[in-house]
Protein backbone atom coordinates (compact mmCIF):
# COMPACT_ATOMS: atom_id res chain seq x y z
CA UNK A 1 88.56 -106.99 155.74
CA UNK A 2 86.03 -104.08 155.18
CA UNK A 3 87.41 -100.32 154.95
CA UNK A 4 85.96 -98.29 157.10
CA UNK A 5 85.90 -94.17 157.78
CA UNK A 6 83.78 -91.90 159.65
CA UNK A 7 83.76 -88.18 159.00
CA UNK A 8 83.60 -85.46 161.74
CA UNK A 9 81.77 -82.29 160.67
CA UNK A 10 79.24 -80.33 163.08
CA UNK A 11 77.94 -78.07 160.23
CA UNK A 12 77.92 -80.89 157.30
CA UNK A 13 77.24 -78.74 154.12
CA UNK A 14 77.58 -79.42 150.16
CA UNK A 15 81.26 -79.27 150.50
CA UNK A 16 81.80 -81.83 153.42
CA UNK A 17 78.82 -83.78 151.35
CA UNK A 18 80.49 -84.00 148.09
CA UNK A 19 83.80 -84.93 149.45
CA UNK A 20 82.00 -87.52 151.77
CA UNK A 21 79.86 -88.89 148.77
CA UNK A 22 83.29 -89.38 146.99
CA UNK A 23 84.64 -92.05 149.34
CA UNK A 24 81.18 -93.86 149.56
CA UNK A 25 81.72 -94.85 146.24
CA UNK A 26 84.88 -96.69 147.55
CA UNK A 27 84.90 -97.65 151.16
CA UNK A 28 82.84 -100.32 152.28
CA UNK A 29 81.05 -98.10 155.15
CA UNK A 30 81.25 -94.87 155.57
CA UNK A 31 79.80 -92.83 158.68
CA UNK A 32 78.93 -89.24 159.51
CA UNK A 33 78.92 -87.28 163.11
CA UNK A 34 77.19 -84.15 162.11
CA UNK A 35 75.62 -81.47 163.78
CA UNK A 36 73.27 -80.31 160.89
CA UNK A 37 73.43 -81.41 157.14
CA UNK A 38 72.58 -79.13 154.89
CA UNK A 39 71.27 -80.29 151.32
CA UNK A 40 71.98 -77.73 148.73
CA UNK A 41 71.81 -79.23 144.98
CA UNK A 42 73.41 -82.69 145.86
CA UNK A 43 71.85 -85.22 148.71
CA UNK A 44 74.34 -87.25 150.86
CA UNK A 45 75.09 -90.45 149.64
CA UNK A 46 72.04 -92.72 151.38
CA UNK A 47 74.95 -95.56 152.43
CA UNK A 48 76.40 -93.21 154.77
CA UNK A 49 75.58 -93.82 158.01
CA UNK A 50 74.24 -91.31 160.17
CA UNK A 51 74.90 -89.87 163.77
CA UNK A 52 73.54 -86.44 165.00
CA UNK A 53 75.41 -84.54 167.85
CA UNK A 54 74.21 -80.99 169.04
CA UNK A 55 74.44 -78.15 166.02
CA UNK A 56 76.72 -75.23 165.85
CA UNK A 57 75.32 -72.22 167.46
CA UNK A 58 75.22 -68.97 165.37
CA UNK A 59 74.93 -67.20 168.65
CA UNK A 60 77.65 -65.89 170.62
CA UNK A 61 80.70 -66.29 171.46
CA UNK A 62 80.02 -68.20 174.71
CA UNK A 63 77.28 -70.08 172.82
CA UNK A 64 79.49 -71.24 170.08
CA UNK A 65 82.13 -72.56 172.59
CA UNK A 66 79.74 -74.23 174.47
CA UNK A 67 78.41 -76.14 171.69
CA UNK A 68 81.44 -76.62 170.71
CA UNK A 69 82.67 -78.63 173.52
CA UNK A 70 79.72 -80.46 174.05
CA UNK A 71 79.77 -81.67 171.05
CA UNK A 72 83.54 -82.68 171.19
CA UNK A 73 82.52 -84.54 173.89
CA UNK A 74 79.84 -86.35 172.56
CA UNK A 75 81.86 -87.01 168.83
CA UNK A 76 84.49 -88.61 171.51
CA UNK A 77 81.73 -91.30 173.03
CA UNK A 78 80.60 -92.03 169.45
CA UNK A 79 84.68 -92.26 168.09
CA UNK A 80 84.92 -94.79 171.03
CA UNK A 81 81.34 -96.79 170.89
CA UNK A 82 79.60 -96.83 167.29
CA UNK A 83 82.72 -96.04 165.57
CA UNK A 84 85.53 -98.10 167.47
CA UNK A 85 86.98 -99.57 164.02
CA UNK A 86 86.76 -96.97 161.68
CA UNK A 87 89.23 -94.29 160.19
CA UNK A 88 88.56 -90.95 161.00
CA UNK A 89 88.36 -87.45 159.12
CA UNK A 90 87.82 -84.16 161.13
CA UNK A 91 86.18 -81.41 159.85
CA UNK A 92 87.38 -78.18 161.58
CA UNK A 93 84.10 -77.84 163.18
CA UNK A 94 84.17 -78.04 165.97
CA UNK A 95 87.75 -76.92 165.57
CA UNK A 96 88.86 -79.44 168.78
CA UNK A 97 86.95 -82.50 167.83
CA UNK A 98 90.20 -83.91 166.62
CA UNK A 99 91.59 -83.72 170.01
CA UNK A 100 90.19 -87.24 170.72
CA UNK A 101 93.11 -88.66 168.57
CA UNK A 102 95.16 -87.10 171.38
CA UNK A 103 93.67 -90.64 173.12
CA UNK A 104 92.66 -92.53 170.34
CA UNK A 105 95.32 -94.92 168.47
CA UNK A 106 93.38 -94.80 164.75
CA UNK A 107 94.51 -93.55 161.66
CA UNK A 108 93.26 -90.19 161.18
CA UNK A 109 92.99 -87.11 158.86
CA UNK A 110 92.40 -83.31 159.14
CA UNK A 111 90.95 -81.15 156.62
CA UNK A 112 91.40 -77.73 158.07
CA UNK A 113 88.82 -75.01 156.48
CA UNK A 114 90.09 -72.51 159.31
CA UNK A 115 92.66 -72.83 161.33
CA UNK A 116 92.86 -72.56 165.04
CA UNK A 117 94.02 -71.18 167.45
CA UNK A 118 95.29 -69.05 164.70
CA UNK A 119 91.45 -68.05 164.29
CA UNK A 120 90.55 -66.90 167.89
CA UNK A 121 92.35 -63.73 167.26
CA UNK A 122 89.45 -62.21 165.17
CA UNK A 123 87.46 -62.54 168.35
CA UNK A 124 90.38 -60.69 170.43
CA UNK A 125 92.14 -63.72 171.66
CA UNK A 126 95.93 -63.06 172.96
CA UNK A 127 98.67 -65.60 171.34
CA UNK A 128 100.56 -65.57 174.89
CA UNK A 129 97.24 -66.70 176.90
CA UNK A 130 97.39 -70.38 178.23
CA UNK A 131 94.71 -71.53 175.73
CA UNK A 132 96.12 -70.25 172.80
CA UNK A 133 100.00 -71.58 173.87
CA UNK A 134 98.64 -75.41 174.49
CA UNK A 135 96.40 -75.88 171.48
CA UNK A 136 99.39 -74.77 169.50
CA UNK A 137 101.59 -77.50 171.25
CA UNK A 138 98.36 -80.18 170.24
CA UNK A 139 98.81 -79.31 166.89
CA UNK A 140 102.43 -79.57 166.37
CA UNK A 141 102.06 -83.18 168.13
CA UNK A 142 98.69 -84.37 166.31
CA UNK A 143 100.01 -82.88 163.08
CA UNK A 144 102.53 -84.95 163.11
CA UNK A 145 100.68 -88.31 163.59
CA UNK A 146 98.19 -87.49 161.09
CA UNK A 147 97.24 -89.75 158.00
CA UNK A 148 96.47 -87.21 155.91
CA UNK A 149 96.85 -82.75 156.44
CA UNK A 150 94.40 -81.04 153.78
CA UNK A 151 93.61 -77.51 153.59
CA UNK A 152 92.34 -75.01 151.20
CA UNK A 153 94.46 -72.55 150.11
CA UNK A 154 98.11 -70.65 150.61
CA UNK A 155 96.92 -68.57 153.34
CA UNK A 156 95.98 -71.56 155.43
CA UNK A 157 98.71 -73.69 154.68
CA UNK A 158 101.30 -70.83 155.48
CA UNK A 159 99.27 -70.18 159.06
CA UNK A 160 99.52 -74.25 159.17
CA UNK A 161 103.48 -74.67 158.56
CA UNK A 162 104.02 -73.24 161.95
CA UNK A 163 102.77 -76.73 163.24
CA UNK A 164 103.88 -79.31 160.85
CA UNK A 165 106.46 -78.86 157.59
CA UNK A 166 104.14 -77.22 154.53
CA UNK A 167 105.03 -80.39 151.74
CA UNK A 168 103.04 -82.10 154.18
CA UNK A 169 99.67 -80.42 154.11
CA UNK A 170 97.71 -81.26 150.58
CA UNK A 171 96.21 -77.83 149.39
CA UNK A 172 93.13 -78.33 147.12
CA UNK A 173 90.52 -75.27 146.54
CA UNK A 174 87.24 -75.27 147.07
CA UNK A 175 83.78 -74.92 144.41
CA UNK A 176 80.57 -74.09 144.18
CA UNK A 177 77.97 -76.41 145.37
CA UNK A 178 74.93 -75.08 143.35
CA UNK A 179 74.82 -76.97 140.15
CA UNK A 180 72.05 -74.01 138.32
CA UNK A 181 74.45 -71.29 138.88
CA UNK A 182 75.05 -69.34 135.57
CA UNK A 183 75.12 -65.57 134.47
CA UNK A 184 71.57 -64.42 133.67
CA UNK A 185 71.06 -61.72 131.63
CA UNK A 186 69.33 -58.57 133.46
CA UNK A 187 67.01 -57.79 132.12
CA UNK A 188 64.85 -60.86 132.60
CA UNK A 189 66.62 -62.03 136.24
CA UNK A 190 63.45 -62.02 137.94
CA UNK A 191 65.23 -61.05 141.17
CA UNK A 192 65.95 -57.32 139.46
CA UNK A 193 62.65 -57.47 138.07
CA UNK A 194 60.94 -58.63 141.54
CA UNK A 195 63.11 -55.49 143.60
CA UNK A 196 62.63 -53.37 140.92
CA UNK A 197 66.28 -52.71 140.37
CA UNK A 198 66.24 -52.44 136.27
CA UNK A 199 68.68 -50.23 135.13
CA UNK A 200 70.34 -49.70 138.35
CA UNK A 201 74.77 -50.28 138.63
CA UNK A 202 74.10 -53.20 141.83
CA UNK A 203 76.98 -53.84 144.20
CA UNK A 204 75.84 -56.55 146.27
CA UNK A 205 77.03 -57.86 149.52
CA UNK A 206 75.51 -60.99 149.90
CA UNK A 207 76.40 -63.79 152.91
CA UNK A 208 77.27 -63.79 156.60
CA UNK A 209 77.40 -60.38 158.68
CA UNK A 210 79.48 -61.84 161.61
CA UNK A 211 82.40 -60.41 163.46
CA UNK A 212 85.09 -60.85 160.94
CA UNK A 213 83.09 -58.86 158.26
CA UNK A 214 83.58 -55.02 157.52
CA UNK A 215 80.90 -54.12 157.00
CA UNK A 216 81.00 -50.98 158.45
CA UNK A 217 83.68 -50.23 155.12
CA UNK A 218 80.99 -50.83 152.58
CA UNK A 219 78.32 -48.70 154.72
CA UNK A 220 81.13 -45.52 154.30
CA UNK A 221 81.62 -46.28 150.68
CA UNK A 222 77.85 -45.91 149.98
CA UNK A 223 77.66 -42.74 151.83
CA UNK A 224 80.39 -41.68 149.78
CA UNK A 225 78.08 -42.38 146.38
CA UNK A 226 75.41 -41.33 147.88
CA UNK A 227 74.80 -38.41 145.03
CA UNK A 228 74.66 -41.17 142.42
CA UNK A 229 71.25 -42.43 142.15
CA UNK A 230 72.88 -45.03 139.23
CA UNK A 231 73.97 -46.82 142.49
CA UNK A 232 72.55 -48.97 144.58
CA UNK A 233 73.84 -51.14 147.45
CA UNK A 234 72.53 -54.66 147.88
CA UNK A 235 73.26 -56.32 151.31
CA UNK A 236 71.47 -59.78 151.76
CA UNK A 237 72.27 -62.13 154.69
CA UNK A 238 72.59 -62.73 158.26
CA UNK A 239 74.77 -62.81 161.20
CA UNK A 240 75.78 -60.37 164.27
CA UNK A 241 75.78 -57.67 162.01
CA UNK A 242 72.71 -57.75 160.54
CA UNK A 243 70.81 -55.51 162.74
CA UNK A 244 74.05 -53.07 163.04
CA UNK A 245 73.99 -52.30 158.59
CA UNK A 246 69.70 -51.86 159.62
CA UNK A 247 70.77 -49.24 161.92
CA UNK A 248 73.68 -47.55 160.01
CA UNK A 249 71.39 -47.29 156.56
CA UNK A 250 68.62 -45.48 159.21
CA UNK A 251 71.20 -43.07 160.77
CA UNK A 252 72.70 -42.35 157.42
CA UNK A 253 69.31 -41.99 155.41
CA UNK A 254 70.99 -44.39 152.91
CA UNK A 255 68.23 -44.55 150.31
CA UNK A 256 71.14 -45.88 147.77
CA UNK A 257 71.06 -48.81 150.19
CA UNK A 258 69.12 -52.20 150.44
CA UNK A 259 68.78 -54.42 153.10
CA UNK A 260 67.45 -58.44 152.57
CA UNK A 261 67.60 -61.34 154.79
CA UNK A 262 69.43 -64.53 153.34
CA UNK A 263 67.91 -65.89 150.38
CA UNK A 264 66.60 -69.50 149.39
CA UNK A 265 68.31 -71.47 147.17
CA UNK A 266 66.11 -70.90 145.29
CA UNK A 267 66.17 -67.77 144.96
CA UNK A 268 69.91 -67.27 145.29
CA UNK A 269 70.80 -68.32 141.84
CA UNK A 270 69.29 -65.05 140.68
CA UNK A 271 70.63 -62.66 143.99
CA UNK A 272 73.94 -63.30 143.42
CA UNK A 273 73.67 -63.13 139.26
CA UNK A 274 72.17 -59.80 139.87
CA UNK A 275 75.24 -58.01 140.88
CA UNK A 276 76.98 -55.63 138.66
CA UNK A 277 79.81 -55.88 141.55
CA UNK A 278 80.09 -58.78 143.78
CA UNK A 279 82.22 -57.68 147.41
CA UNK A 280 84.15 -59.99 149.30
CA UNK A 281 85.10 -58.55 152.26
CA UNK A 282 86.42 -59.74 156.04
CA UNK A 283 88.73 -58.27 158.70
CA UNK A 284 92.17 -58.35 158.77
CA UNK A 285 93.09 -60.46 161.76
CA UNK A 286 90.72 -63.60 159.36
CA UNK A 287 92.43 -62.70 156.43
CA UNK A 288 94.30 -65.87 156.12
CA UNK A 289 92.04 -67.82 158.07
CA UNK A 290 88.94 -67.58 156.45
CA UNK A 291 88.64 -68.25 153.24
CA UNK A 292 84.56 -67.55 152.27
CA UNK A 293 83.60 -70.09 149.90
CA UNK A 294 80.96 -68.04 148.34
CA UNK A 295 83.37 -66.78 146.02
CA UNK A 296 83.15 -69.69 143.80
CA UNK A 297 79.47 -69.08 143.61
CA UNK A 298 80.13 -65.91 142.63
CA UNK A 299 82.31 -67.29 139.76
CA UNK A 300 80.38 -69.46 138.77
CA UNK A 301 77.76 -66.65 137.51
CA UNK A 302 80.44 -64.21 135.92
CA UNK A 303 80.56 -61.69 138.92
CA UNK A 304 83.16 -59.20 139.03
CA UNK A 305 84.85 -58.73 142.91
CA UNK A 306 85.40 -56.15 144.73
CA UNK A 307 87.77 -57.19 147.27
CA UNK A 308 87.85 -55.43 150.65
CA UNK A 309 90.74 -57.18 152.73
CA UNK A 310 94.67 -56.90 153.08
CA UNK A 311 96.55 -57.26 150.85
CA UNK A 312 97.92 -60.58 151.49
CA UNK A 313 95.02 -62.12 151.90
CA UNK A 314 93.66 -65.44 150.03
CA UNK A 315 90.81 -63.15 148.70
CA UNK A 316 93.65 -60.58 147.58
CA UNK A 317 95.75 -63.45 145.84
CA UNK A 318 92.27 -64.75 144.09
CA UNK A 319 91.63 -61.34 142.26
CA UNK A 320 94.85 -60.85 140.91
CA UNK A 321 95.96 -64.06 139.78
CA UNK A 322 92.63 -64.27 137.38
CA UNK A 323 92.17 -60.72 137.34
CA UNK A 324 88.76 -60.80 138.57
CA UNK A 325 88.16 -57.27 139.57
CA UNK A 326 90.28 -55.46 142.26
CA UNK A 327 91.05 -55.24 146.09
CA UNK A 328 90.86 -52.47 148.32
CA UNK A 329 92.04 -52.11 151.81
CA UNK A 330 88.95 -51.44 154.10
CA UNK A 331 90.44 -48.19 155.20
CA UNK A 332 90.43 -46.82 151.23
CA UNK A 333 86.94 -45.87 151.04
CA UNK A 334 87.34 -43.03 148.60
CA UNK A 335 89.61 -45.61 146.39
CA UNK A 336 87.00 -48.16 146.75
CA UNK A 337 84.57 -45.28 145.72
CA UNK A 338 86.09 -44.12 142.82
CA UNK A 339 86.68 -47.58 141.46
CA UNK A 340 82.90 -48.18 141.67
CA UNK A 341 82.34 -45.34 140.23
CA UNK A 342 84.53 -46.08 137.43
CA UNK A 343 83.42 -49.53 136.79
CA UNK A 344 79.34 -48.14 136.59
CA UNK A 345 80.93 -45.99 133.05
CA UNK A 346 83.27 -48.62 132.17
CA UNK A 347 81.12 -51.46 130.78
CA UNK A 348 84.37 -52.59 128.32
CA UNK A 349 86.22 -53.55 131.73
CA UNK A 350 83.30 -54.92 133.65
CA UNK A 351 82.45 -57.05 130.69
CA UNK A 352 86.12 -58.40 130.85
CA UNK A 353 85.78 -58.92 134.71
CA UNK A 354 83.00 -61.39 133.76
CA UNK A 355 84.51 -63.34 130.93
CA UNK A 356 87.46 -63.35 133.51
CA UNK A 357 85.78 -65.04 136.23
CA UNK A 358 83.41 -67.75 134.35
CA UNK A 359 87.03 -68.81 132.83
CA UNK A 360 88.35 -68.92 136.87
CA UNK A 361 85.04 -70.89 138.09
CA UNK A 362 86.54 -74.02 135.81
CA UNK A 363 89.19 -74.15 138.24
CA UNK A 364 86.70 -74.57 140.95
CA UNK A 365 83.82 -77.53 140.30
CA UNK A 366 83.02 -80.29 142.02
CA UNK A 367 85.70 -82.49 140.74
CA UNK A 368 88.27 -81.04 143.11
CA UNK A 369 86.11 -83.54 145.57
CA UNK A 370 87.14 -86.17 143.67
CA UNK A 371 90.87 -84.85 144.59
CA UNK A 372 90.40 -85.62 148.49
CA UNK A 373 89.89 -89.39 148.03
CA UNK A 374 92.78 -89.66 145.25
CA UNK A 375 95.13 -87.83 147.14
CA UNK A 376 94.09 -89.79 150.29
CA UNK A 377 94.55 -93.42 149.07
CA UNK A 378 98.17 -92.44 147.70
């Protein structure tokens, strides 16, 4: 009899790809309910069969639910038509697709990249409201019937022990899914050379400006260096926030700052190896939710990181155990100031930072993918 599994993901990207790729080298068929995939450096296996549902909306709040639920609905139909024999693995987008199991009598996995409700209190929430109370009684009850419980770090799997014993949940860490990544030496990263930033101390912000990032911090940090003309502040992405660092650098007269929409991937290999300083930053109430999986990319080319975050947070616990750079609460702007600063007339340390975090990115390659399928045939 032919193994079958089907994987749930609404936003399919290189790390749902390369974990999906994995067990179509194994199972007999293997099916995807996706949203959008996004091809970085790796394609999705061409066995794997195919079915689009609406995308994820990067919209608001109401948008995202909306999509959301539709497209719980219509993974349901598809769990229960195209897919009536297979296993299943949910994503956690959309974060109640796995729901259906509440119906369904299938084996069935989770792989929790956030974890919810715990996550709805970074958009304000309350943990005694009536949705919040009954998705955490789901969870303790689907938790429990699950195959397999996978997450992707401490944080998570402490937020996720509330619902199910934490032996049970298999913690394996994310990587980088751009295979060119690599430090590039300054002075001929065409990126510096393109932005004329030669010879400048860059601290770059580069990713999502949504709800859970401070950005705000890093805005009062650069008014704070303002005097140094050494410095100069690179913020590249998009999100909610996007047009709010436009109009902070205008009200400020930030001429230490730079603002850039989100690069190719082309492109990004360079961005990101441009940095001096690499931040990693998000609000307090994601802390151990979100875990940004940029980081490894930022590894991967020898950054140093500037945390901005609590400090128990998984980006917190990253920095110090490999001693990658150092992490700031978002309220320390002077300290975060100062340490900038210091690292700009501190090339000795920086340098170390670097060596640090190329040795840390071995810890986080593509074989960890390999990890999902071991761990689940065990």
């Amino acid at each position: 009899m032919s193994r079958k599994i089907v994987f749930v993901n609404q936003a399919t990207g290189y790390l749902a790809i390369d974990i999906i790729n994995e067990f179509a080298k194994e199972f007999d068929i293997v099916g995807v309910i996706y949203g959008d995939i996004r091809i970085q450096d790796v394609e999705l296996n061409p066995r794997v069969r195919k079915s689009k549902i609406i995308e994820k909306s990067r919209k608001s709040n109401f948008a995202r639910l909306l999509r959301w639920f539709i497209a719980s609905v219509q993974i349901f139909f598809l769990l229960i038509t195209k897919y009536c024999k297979y296993e299943i693995f949910y994503f956690s987008v959309p974060p109640f697709a796995y729901f259906s199991s509440l119906i369904l009598r299938r084996r069935f996995s989770l792989l929790m990249w956030d974890v919810y409700p715990d996550a709805l209190k970074s958009v304000g929430v309350s943990e005694n409201g009536i949705i919040y109370r009954l998705w955490k009684r789901v969870n303790k009850h689907l938790f429990l019937k699950a195959n397999h419980i996978y997450t992707i770090g401490e944080g998570p799997a402490n937020l996720m022990a509330k619902y199910i014993a934490k032996d049970k949940i298999i913690i394996i860490p994310l990587w980088t899914g751009l295979l060119n990544l690599r430090p590039i030496d300054k002075e001929t990263n065409p990126f510096i050379l393109e932005t004329k930033l030669s010879g400048k101390f860059i601290v770059q912000y580069s990713g999502n400006m949504g709800q859970t990032h401070n950005i705000e911090s890093l805005i009062e940090v650069a008014r704070l260096t303002k005097d140094d003309t050494g410095i100069v502040y690179l913020f590249i992405g998009r999100g909610q926030k996007f047009e709010l660092v436009k109009e902070l650098i205008l009200k400020y007269d930030l001429i230490n700052c730079i603002l850039l929409p989100f690069q190719s991937d082309n492109i990004i290999q360079y961005s990101l190896a441009a940095a001096d300083l690499s931040i990693i930053l998000i609000d307090e109430r994601a802390a151990n939710v979100v875990v940004p999986s940029k980081v490894y990319n930022l590894l991967a080319v020898g950054s140093p990181l500037l945390g901005i975050s609590p400090e128990n947070s998984e980006i917190s616990r990253l920095i110090m155990t490999y001693s990658l750079g150092k992490n700031f609460d978002k309220g320390d702007s002077l300290g975060i100031a100062n340490f900038i600063r210091s690292m700009k007339n501190s090339p000795d340390i920086l340098n170390t930072y670097r060596k640090n975090s190329l040795d840390a990115s071995k810890n986080f390659t593509v074989a960890n993918a390999r990890k999902f399928y071991e761990s689940f045939i065990t």
